[in-house]
C-alpha atoms as a PDB file:
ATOM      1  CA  UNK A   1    -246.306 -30.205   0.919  1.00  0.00           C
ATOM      2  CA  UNK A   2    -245.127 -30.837   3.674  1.00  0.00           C
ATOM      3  CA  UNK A   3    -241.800 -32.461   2.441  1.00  0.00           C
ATOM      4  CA  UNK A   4    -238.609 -33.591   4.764  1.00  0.00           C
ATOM      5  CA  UNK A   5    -238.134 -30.002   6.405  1.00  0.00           C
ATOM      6  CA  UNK A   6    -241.727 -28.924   7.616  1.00  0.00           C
ATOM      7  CA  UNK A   7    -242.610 -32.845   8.600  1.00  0.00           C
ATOM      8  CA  UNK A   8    -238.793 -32.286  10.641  1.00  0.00           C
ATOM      9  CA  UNK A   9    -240.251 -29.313  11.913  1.00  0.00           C
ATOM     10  CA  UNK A  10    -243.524 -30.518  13.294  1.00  0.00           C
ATOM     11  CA  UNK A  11    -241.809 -33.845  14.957  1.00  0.00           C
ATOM     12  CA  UNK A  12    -238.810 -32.011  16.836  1.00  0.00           C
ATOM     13  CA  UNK A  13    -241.398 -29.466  18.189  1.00  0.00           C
ATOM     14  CA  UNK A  14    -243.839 -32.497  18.669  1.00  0.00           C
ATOM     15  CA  UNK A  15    -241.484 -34.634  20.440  1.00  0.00           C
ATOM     16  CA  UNK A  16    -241.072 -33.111  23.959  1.00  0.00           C
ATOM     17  CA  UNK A  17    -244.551 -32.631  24.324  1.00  0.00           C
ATOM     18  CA  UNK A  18    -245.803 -36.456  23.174  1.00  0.00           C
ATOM     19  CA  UNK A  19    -242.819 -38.499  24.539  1.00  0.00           C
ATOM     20  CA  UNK A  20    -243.282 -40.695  27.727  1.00  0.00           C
ATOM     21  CA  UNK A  21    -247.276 -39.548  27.809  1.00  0.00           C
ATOM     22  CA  UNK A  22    -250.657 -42.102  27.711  1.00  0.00           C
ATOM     23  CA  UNK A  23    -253.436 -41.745  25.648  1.00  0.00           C
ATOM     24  CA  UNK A  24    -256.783 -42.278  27.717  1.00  0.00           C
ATOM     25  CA  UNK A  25    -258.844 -41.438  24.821  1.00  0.00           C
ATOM     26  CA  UNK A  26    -259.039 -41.889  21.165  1.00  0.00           C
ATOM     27  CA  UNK A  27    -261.410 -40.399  18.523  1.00  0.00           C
ATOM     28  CA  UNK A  28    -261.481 -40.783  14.770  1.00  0.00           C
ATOM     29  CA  UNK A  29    -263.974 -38.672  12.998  1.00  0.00           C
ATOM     30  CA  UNK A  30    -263.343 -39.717   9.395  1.00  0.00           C
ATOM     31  CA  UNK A  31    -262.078 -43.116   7.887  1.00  0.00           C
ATOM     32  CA  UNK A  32    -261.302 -41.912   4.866  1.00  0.00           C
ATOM     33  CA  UNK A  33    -257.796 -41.737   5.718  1.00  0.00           C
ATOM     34  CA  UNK A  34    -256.917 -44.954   6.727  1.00  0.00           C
ATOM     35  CA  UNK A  35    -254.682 -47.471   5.519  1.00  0.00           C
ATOM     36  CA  UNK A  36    -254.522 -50.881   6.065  1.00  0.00           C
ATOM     37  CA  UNK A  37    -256.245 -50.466   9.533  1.00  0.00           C
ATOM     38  CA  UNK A  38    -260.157 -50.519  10.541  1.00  0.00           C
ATOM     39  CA  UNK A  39    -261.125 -47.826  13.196  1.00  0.00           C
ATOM     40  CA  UNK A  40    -262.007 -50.119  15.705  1.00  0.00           C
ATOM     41  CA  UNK A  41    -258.198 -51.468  16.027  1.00  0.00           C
ATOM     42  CA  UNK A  42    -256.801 -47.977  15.584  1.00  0.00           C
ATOM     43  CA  UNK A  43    -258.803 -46.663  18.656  1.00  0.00           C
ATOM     44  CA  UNK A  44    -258.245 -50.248  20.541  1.00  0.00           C
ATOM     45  CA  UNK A  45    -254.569 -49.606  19.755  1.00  0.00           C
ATOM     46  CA  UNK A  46    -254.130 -45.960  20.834  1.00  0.00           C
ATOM     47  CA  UNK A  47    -256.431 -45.992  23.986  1.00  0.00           C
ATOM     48  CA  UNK A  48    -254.218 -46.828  26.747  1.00  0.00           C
ATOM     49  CA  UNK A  49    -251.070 -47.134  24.845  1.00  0.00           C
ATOM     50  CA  UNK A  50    -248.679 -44.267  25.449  1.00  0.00           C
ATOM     51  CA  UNK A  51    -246.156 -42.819  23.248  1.00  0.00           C
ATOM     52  CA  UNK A  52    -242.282 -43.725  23.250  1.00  0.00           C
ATOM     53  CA  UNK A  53    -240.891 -41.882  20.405  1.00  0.00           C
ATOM     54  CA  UNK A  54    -241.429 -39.376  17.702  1.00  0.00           C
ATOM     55  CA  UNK A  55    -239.716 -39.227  14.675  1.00  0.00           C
ATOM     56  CA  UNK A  56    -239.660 -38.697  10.790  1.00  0.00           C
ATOM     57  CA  UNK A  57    -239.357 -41.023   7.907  1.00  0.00           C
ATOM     58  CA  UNK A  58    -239.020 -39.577   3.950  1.00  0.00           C
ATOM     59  CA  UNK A  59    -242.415 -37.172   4.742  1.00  0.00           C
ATOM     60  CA  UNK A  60    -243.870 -39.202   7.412  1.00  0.00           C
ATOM     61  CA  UNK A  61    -244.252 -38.567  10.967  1.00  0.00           C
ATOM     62  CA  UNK A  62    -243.597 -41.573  13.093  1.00  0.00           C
ATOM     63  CA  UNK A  63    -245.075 -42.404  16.465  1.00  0.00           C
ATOM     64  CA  UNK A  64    -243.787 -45.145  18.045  1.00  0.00           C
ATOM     65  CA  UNK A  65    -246.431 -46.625  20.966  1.00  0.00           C
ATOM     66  CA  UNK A  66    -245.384 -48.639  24.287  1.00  0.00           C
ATOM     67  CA  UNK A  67    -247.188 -51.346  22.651  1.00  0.00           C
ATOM     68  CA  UNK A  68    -244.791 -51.814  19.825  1.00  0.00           C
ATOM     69  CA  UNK A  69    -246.662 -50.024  16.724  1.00  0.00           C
ATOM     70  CA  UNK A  70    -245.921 -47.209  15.015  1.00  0.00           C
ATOM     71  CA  UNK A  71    -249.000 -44.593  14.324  1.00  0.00           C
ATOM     72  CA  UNK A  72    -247.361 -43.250  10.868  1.00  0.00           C
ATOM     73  CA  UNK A  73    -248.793 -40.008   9.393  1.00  0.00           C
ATOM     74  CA  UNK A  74    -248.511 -38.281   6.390  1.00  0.00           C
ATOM     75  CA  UNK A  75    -250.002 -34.580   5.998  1.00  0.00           C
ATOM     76  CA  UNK A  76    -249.857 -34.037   2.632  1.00  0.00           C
ATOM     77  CA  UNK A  77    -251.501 -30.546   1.218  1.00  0.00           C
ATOM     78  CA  UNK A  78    -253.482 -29.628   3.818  1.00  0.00           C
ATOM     79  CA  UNK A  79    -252.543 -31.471   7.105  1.00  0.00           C
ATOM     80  CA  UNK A  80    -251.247 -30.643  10.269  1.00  0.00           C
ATOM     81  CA  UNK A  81    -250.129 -32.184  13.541  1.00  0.00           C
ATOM     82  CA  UNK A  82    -250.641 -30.157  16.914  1.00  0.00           C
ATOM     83  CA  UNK A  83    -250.786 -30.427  20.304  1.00  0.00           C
ATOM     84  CA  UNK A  84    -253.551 -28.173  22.535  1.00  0.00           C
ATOM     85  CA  UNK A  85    -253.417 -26.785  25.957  1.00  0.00           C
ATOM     86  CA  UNK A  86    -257.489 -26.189  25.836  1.00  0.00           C
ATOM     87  CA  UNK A  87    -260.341 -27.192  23.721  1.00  0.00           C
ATOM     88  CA  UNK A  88    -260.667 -27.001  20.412  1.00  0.00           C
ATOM     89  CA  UNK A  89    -262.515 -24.156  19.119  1.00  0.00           C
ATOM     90  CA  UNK A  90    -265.324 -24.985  16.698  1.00  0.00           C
ATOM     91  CA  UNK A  91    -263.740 -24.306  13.551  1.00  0.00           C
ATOM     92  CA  UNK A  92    -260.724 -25.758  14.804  1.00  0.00           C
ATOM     93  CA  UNK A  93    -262.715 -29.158  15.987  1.00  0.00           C
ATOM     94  CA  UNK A  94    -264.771 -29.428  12.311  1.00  0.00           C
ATOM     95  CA  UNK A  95    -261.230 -30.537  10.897  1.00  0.00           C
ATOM     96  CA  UNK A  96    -260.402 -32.701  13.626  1.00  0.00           C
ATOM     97  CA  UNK A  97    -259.583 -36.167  12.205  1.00  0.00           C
ATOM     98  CA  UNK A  98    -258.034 -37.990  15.085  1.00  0.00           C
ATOM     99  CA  UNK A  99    -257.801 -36.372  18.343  1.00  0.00           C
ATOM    100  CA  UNK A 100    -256.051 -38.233  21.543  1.00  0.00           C
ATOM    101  CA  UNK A 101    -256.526 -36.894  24.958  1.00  0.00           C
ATOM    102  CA  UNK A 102    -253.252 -37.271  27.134  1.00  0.00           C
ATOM    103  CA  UNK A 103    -253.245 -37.837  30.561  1.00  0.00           C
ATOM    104  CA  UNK A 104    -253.063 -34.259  31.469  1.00  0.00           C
ATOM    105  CA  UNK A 105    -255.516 -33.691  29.229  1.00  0.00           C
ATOM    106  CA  UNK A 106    -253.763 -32.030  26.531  1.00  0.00           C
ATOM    107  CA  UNK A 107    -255.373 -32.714  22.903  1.00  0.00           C
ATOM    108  CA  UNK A 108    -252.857 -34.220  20.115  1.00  0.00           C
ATOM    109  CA  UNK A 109    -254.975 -33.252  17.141  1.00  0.00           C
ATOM    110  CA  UNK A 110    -254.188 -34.485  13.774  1.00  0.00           C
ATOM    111  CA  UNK A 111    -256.421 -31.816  11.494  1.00  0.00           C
ATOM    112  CA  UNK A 112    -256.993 -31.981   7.712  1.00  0.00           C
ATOM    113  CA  UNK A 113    -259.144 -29.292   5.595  1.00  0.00           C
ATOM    114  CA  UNK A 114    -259.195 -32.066   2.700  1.00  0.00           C
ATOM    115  CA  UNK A 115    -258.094 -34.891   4.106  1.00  0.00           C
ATOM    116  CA  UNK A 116    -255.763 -36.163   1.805  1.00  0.00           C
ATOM    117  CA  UNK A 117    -252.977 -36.977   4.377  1.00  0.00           C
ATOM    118  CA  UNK A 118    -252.875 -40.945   5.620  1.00  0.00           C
ATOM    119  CA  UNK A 119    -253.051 -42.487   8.850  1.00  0.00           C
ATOM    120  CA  UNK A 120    -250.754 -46.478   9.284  1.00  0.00           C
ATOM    121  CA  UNK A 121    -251.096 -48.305  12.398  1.00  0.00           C
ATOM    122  CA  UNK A 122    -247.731 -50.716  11.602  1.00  0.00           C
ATOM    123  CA  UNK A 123    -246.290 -53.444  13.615  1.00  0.00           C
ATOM    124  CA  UNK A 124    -242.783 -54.105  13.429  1.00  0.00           C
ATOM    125  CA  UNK A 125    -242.716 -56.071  10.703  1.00  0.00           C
ATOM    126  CA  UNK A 126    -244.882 -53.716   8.405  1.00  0.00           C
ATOM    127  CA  UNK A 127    -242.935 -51.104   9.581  1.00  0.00           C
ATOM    128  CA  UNK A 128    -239.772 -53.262   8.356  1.00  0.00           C
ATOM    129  CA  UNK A 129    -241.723 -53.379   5.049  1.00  0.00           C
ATOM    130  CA  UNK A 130    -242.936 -49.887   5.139  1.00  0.00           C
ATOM    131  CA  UNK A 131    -239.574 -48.303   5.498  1.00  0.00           C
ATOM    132  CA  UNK A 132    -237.786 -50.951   3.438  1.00  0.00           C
ATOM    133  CA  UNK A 133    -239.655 -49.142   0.066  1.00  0.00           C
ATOM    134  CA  UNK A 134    -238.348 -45.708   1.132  1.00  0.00           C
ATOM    135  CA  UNK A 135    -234.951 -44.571  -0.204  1.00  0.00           C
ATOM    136  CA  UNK A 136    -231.949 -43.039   2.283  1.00  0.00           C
ATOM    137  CA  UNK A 137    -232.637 -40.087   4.140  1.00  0.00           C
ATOM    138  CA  UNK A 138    -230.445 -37.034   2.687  1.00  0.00           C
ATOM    139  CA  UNK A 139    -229.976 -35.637   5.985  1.00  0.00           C
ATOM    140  CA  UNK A 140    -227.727 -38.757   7.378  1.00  0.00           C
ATOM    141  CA  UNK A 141    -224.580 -38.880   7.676  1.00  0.00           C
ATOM    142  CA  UNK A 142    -224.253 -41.712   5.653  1.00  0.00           C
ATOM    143  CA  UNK A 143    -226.000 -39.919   2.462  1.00  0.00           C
ATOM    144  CA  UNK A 144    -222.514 -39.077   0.861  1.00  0.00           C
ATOM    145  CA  UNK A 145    -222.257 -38.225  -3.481  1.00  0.00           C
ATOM    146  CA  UNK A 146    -221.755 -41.809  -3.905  1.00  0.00           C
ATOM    147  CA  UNK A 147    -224.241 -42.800  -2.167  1.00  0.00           C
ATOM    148  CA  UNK A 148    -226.289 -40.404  -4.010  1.00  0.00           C
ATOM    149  CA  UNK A 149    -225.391 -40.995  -7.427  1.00  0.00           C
ATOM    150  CA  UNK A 150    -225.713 -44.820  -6.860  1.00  0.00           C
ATOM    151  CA  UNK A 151    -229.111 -44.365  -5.751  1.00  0.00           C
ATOM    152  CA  UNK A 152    -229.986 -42.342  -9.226  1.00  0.00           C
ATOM    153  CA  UNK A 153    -228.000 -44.819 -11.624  1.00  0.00           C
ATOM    154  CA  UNK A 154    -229.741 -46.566 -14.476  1.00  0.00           C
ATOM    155  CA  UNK A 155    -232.663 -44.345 -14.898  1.00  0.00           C
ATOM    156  CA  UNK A 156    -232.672 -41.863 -18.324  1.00  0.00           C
ATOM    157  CA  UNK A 157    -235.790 -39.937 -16.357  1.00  0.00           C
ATOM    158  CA  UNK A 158    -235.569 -36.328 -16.279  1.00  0.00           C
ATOM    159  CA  UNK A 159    -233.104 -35.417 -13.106  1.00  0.00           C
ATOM    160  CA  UNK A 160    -236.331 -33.836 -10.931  1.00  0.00           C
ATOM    161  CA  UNK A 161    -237.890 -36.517 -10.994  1.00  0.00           C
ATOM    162  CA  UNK A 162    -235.538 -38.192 -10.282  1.00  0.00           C
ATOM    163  CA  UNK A 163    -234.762 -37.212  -7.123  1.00  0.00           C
ATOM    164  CA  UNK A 164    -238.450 -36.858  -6.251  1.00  0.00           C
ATOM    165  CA  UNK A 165    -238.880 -40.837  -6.387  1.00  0.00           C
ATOM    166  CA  UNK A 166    -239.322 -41.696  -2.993  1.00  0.00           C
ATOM    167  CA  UNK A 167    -237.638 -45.204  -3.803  1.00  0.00           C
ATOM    168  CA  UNK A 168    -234.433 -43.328  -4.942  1.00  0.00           C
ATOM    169  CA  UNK A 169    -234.276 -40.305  -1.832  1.00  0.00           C
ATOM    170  CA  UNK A 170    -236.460 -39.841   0.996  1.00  0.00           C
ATOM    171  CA  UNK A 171    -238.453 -36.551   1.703  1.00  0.00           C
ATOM    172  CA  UNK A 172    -237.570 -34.101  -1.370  1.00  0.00           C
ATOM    173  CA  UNK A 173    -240.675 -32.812  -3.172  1.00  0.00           C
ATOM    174  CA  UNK A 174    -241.468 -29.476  -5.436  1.00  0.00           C
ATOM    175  CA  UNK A 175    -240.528 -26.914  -3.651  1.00  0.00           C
ATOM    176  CA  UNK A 176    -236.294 -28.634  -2.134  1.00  0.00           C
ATOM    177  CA  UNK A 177    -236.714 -30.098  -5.943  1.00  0.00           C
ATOM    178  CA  UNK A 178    -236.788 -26.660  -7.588  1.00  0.00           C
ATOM    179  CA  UNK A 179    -234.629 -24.966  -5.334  1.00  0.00           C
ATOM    180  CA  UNK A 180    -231.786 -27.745  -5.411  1.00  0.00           C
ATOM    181  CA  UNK A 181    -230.957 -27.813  -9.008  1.00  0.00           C
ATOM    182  CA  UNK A 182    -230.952 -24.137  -9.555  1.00  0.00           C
ATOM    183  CA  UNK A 183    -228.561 -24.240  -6.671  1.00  0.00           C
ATOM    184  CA  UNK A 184    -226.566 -26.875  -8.204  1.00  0.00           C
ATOM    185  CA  UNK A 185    -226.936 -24.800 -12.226  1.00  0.00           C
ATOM    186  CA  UNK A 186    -228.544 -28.015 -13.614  1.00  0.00           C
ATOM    187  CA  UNK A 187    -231.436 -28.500 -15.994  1.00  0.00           C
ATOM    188  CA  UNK A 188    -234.620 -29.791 -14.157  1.00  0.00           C
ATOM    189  CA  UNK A 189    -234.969 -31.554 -17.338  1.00  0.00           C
ATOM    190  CA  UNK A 190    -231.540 -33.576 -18.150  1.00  0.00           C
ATOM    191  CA  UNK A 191    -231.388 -36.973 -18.122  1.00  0.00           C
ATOM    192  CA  UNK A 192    -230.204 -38.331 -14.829  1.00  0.00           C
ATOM    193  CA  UNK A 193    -227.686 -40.232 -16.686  1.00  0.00           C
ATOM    194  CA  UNK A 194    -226.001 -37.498 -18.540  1.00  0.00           C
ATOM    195  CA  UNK A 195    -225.302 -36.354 -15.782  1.00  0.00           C
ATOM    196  CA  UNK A 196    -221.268 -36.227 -14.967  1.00  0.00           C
ATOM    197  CA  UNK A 197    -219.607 -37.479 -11.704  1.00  0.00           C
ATOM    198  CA  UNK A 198    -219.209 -33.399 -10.993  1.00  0.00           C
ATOM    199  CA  UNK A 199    -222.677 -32.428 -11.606  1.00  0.00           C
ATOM    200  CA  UNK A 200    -223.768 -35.594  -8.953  1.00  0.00           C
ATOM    201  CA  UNK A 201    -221.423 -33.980  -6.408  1.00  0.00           C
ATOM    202  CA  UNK A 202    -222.689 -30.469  -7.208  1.00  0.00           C
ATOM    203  CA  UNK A 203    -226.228 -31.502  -6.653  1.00  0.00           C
ATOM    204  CA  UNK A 204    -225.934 -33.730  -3.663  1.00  0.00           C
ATOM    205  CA  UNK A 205    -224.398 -30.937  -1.756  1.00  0.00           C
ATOM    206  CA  UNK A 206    -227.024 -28.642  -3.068  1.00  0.00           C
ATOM    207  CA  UNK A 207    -229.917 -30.919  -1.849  1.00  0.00           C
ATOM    208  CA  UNK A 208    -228.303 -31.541   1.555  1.00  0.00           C
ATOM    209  CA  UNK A 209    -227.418 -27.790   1.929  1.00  0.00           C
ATOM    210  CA  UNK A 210    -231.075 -26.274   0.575  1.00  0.00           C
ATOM    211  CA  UNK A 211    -232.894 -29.423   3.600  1.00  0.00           C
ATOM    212  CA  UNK A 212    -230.545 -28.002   5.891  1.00  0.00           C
ATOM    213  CA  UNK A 213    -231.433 -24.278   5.452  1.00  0.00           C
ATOM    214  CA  UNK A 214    -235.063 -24.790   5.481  1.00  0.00           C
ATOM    215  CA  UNK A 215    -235.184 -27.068   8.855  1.00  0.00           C
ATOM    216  CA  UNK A 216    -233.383 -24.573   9.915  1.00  0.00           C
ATOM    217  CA  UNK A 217    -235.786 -21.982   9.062  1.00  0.00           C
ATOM    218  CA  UNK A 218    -238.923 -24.338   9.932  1.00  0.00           C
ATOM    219  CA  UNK A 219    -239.779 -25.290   6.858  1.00  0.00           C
ATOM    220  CA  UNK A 220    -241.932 -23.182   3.785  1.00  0.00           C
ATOM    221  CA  UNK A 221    -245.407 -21.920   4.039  1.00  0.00           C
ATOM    222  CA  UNK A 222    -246.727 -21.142   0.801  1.00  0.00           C
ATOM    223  CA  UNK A 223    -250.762 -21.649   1.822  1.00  0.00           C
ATOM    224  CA  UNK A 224    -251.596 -24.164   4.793  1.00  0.00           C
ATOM    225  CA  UNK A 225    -248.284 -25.679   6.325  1.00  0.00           C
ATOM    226  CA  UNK A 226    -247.872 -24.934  10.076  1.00  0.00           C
ATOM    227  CA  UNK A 227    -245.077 -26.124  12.424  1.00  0.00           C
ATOM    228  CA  UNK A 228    -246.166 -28.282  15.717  1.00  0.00           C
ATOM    229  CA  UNK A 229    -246.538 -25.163  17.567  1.00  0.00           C
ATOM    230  CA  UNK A 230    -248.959 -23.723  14.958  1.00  0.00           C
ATOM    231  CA  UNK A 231    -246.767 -21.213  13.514  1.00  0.00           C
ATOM    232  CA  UNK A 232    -246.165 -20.652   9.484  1.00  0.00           C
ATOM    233  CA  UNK A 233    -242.305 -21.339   8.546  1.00  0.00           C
ATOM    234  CA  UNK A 234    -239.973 -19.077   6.959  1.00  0.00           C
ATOM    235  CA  UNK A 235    -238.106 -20.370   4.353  1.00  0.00           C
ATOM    236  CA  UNK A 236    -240.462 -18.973   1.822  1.00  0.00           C
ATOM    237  CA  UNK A 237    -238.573 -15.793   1.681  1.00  0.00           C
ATOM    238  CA  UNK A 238    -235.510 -17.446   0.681  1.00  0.00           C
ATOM    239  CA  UNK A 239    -236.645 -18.969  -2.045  1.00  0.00           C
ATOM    240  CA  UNK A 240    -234.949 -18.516  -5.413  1.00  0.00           C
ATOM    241  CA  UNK A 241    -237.216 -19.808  -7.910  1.00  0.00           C
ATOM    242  CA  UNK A 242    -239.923 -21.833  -6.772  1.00  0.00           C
ATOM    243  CA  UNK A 243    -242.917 -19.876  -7.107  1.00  0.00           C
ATOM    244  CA  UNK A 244    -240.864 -17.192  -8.539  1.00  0.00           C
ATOM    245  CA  UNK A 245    -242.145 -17.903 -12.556  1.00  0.00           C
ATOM    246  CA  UNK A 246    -241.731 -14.806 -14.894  1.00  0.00           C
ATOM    247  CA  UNK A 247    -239.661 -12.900 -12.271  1.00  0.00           C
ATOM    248  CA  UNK A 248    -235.910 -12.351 -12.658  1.00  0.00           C
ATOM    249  CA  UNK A 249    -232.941 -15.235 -11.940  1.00  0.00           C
ATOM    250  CA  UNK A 250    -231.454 -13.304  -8.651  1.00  0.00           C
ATOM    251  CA  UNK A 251    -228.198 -14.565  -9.933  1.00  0.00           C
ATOM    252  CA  UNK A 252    -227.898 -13.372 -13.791  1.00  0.00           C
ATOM    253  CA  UNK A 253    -231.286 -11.388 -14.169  1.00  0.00           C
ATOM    254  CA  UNK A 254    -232.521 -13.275 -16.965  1.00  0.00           C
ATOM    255  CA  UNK A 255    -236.472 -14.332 -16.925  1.00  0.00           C
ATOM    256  CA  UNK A 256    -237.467 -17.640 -14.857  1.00  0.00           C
ATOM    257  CA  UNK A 257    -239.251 -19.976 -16.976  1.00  0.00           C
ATOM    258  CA  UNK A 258    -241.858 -22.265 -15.863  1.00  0.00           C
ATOM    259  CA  UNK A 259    -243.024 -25.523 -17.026  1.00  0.00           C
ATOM    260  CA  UNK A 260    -245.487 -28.565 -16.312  1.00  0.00           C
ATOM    261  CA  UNK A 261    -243.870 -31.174 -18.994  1.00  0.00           C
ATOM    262  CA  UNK A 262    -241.536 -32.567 -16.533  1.00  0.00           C
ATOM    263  CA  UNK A 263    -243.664 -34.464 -14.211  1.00  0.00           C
ATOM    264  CA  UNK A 264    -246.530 -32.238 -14.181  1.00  0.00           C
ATOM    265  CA  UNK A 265    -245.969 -30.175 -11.893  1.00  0.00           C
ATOM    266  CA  UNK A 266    -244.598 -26.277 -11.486  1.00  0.00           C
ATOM    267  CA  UNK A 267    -241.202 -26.736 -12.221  1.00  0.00           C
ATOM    268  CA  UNK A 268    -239.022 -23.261 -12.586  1.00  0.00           C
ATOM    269  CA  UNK A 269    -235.842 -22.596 -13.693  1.00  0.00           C
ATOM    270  CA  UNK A 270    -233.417 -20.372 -15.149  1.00  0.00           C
ATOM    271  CA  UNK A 271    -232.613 -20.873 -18.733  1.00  0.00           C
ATOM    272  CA  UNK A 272    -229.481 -19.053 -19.022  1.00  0.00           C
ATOM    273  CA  UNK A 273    -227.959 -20.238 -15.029  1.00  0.00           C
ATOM    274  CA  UNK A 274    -229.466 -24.268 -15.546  1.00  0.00           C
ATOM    275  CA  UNK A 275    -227.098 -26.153 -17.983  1.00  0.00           C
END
């Protein structure tokens, strides 16, 4: 967390109130984050630049500057990207890692409890690098089943992880992971290629269709996601088996199982629906 849906969420609600504004002020408060950038350029960078456009890659938000970089953030676990009217509050301010001060004084706070989101500073050449690693984003137009099932050919790797390799789709994690092949009645754990032509059409449309419903719904809080505006997301009450171990499959009522030999993580299906 966040994957594609809650890091949409934050940079649509972001955008209007970032685009087309200067920074006057920078302030990092822990390095610990960076990548591939000191603190002295990052605050050089940001002070004075102003910023252009705001946008997601895979589970990144993207800030492009007037100068030509791109601040790119990831939140991970327990990040979060928000924009404040007022001063921070003192609990608010101890988890403060970079805060820029607009030119009407509004705060663009990037806060993390644990801190183990990222911070980039990219030019465009990094960022030609940066995004060249990342596979298509499912949301495009241009993400179609073939697309799809060429991206996952010549890998025997169980199907979830599959389509959790960053190199092979762009944004899906646990939670769209889970929810996507119980949609589509696959095993979590089949070899991507035993899969048949069918089951790569059943699943792309699932994965596009289960993204879709949770931008649409702002994303899932589980624990410490919040949108740009600060508010939790709903999709959590949709979902159908992530989370949902031991309870009953709302489709055939048999017992969800779950398991962490897949890729380590929570992985939960339905034995009887999941072929």
């Amino acid at each position: 967390m966040p994957e594609l849906p809650e890091v949409e969420t934050i940079v649509r609600e972001l955008a209007p109130r970032l685009e087309g504004f200067r920074i006057t002020r920078a302030r990092l408060a822990k390095t610990d984050v960076l990548r591939r950038v000191s603190k002295p350029r990052l605050l050089r960078t940001l002070q004075g630049n102003a910023f252009e456009e705001v946008s997601r890659r895979a589970k990144h938000a993207v800030f492009r500057l007037r100068s030509g970089h791109r601040l790119v953030v990831q939140p991970r676990m327990t990040g979060s990207l928000l924009v404040y009217d007022r001063r921070l509050t003192k609990d608010e301010a101890k988890y403060a890692v970079l805060t820029c001060t607009l030119e009407d004084r509004r705060l663009f706070v990037y806060r993390d409890v644990r801190r183990l989101g990222t911070v980039w500073l990219l030019d465009d050449a990094a960022w030609t690098a940066y995004t060249g690693r990342i596979g298509p984003e499912p949301l495009d137009e241009t993400f179609t089943p073939f697309v799809f099932a060429e991206r996952l050919a010549g890998t025997r790797s169980a199907i979830k992880k599959a389509i959790m390799d960053q190199r092979r789709v762009a944004g899906v994690g646990n939670i769209y992971a889970n929810e996507a092949l119980f949609e589509a009645g696959i095993d979590p754990s089949k070899p991507t290629s035993k899969l048949s032509l069918e089951e790569f059409a059943r699943l792309h449309a699932a994965v596009t269709d289960v993204l879709r419903r949770a931008v649409d719904s702002s994303g899932t809080t589980v624990r410490d996601y919040r949108t740009g505006v600060g508010e939790p997301g709903r999709f959590q009450f949709e979902l159908k088996v992530y989370g949902r171990g031991g309870e009953r499959c709302v489709t055939c009522g048999k017992k969800l199982v779950t398991t962490h030999t897949i890729d380590l993580r929570a992985t939960t299906f339905c034995p009887r629906c999941q072929r």
